[in-house]
N, C-alpha and C. Protein backbone atom coordinates (compact mmCIF):
# COMPACT_ATOMS: atom_id res chain seq x y z
N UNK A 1 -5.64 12.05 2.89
CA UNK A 1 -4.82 12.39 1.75
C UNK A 1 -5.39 13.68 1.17
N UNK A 2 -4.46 14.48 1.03
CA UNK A 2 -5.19 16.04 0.20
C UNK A 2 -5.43 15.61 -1.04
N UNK A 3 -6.16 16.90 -1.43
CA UNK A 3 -5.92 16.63 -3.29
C UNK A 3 -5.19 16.49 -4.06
N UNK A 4 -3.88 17.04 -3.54
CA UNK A 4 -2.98 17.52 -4.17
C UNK A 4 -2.24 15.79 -4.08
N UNK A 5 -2.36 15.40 -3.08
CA UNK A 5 -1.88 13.91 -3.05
C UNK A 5 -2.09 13.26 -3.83
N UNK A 6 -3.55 12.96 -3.64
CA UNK A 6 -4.05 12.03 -4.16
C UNK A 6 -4.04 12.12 -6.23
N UNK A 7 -3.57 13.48 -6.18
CA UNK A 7 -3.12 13.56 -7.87
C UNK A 7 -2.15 13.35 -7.90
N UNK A 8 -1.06 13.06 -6.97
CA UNK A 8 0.54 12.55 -6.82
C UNK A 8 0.69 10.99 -6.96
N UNK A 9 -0.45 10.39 -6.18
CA UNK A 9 -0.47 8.56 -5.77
C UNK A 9 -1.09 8.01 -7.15
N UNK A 10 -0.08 6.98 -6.94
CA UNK A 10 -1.22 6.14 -8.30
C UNK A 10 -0.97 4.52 -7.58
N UNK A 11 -2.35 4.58 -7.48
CA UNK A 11 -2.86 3.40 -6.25
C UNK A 11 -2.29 1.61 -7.19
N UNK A 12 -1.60 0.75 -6.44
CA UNK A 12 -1.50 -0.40 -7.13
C UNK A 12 -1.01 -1.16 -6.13
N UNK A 13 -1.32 -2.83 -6.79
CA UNK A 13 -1.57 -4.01 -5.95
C UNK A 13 -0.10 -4.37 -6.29
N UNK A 14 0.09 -5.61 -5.80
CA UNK A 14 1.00 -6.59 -6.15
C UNK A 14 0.88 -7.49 -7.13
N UNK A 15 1.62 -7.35 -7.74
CA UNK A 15 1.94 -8.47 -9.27
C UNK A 15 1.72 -10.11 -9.03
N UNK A 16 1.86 -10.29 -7.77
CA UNK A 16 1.46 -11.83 -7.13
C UNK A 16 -0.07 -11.82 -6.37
N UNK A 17 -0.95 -10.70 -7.06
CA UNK A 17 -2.21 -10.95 -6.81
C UNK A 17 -2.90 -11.05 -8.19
N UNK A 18 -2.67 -11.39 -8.96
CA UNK A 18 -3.00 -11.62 -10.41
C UNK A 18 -3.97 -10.77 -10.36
N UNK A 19 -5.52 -11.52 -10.38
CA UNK A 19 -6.55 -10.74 -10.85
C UNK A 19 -7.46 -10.93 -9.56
N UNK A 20 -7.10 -10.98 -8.38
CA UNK A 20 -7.89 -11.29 -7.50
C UNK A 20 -8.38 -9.89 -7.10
N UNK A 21 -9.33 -9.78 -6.39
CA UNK A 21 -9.98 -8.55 -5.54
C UNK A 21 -9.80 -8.29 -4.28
N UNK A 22 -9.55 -9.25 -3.48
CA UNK A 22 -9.25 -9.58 -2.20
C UNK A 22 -7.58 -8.63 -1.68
N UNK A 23 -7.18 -7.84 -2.20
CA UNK A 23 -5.91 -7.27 -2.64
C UNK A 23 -6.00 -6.07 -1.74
N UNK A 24 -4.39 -5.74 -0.90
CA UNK A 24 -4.30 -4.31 -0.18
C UNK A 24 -4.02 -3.69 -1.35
N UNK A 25 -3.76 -2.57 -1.59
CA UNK A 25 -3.66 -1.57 -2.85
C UNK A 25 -3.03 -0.27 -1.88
N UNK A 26 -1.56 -0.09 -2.53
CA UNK A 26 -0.60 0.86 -1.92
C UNK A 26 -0.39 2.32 -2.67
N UNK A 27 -0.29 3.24 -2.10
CA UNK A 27 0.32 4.36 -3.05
C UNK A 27 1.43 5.45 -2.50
N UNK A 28 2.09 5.49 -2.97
CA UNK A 28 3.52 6.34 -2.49
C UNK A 28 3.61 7.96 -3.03
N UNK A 29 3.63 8.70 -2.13
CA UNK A 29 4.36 9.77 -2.47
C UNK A 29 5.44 9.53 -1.52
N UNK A 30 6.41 11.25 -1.33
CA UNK A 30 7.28 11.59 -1.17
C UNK A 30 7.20 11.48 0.66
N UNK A 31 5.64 11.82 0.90
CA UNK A 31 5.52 12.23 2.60
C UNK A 31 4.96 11.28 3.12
N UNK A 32 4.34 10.24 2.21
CA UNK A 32 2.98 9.22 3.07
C UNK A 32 3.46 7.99 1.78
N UNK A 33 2.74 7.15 2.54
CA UNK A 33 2.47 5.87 2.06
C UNK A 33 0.97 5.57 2.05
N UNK A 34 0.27 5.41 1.15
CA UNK A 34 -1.51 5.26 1.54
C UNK A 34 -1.37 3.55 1.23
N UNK A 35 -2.41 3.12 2.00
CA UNK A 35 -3.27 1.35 1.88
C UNK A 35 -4.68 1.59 2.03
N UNK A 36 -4.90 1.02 1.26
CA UNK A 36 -6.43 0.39 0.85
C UNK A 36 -6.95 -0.51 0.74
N UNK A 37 -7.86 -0.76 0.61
CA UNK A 37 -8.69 -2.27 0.16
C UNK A 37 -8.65 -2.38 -1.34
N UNK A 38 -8.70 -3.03 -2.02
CA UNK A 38 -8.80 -3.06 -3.31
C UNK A 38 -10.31 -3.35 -3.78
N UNK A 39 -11.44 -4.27 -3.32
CA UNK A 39 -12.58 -4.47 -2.86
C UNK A 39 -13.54 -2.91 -3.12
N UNK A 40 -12.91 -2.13 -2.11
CA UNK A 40 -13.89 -0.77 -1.36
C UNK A 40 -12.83 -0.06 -1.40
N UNK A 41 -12.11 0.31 -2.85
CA UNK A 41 -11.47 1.64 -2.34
C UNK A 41 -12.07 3.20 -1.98
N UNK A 42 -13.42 3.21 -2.67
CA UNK A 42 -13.95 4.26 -1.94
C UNK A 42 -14.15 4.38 0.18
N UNK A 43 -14.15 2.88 0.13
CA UNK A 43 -14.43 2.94 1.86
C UNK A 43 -13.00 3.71 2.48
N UNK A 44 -12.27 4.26 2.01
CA UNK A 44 -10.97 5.15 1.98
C UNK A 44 -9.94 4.06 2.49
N UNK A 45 -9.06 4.96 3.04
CA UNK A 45 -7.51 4.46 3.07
C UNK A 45 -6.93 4.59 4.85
N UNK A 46 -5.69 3.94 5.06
CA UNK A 46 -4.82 4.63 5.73
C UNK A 46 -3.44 5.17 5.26
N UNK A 47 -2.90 6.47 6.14
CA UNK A 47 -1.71 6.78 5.87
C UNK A 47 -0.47 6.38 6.71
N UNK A 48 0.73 5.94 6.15
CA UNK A 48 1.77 6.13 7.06
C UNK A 48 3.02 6.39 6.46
N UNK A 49 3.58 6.55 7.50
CA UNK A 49 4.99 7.28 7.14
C UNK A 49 5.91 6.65 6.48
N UNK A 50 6.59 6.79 5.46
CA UNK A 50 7.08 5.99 4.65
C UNK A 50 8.23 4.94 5.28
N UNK A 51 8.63 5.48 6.69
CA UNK A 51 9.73 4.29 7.22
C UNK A 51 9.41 3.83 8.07
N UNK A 52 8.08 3.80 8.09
CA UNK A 52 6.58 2.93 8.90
C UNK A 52 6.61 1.85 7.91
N UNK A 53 5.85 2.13 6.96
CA UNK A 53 5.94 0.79 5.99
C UNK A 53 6.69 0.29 5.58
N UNK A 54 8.69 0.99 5.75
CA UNK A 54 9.26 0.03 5.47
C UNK A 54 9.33 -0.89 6.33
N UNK A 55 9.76 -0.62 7.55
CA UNK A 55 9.42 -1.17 8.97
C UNK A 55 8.72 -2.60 8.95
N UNK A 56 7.06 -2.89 8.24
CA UNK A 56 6.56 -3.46 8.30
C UNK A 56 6.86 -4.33 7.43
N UNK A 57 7.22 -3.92 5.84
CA UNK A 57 7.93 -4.81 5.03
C UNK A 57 9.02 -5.71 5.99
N UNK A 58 9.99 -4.66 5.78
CA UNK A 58 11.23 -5.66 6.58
C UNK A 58 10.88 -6.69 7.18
N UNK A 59 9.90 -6.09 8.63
CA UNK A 59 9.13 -7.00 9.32
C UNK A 59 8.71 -8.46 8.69
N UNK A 60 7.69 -8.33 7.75
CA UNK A 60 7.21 -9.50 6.99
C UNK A 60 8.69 -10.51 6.33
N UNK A 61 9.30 -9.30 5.69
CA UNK A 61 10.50 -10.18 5.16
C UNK A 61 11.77 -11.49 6.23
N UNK A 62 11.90 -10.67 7.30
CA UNK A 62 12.34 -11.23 8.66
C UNK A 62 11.91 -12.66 8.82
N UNK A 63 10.22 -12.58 8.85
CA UNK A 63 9.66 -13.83 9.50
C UNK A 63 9.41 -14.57 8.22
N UNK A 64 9.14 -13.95 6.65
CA UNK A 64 8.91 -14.66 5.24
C UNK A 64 10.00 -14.66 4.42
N UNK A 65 11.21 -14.82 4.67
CA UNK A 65 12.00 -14.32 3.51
C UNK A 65 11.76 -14.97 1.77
N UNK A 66 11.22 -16.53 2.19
CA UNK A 66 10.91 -17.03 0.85
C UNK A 66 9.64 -16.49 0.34
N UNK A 67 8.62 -16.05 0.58
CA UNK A 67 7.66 -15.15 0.23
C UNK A 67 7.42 -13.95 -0.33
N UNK A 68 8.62 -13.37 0.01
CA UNK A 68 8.75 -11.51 -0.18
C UNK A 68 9.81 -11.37 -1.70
């Protein structure tokens, strides 16, 4: 993630992880999608393409629909 990104992303969990730590932690711009650990966000991130992660949503939703 450049700098310029990472002053664009504002990193956040899911509302159905209350207060746990154990949490992926997402951030969106316009070009990338970043994931993290919530734990070690310094241990950095990955990036992907934003219709990568929808991809994977969908995915989850497909096989979880009562979950998602």
């Amino acid at each position: 993630m450049t700098a310029h990104t990472r002053l664009l992303a504002s990193w956040r969990k899911s509302s159905y992880s209350a207060n746990e730590e154990n949490c992926v932690e997402v951030a969106f711009t316009p070009a990338m999608v970043g994931l993290r650990d919530s734990k070690s966000p310094a241990a950095g991130h990955i990036e992907v393409h934003p219709s990568t992660f929808r991809a994977f949503v969908d995915g989850i939703k497909a096989t979880r629909p009562d979950s998602v």
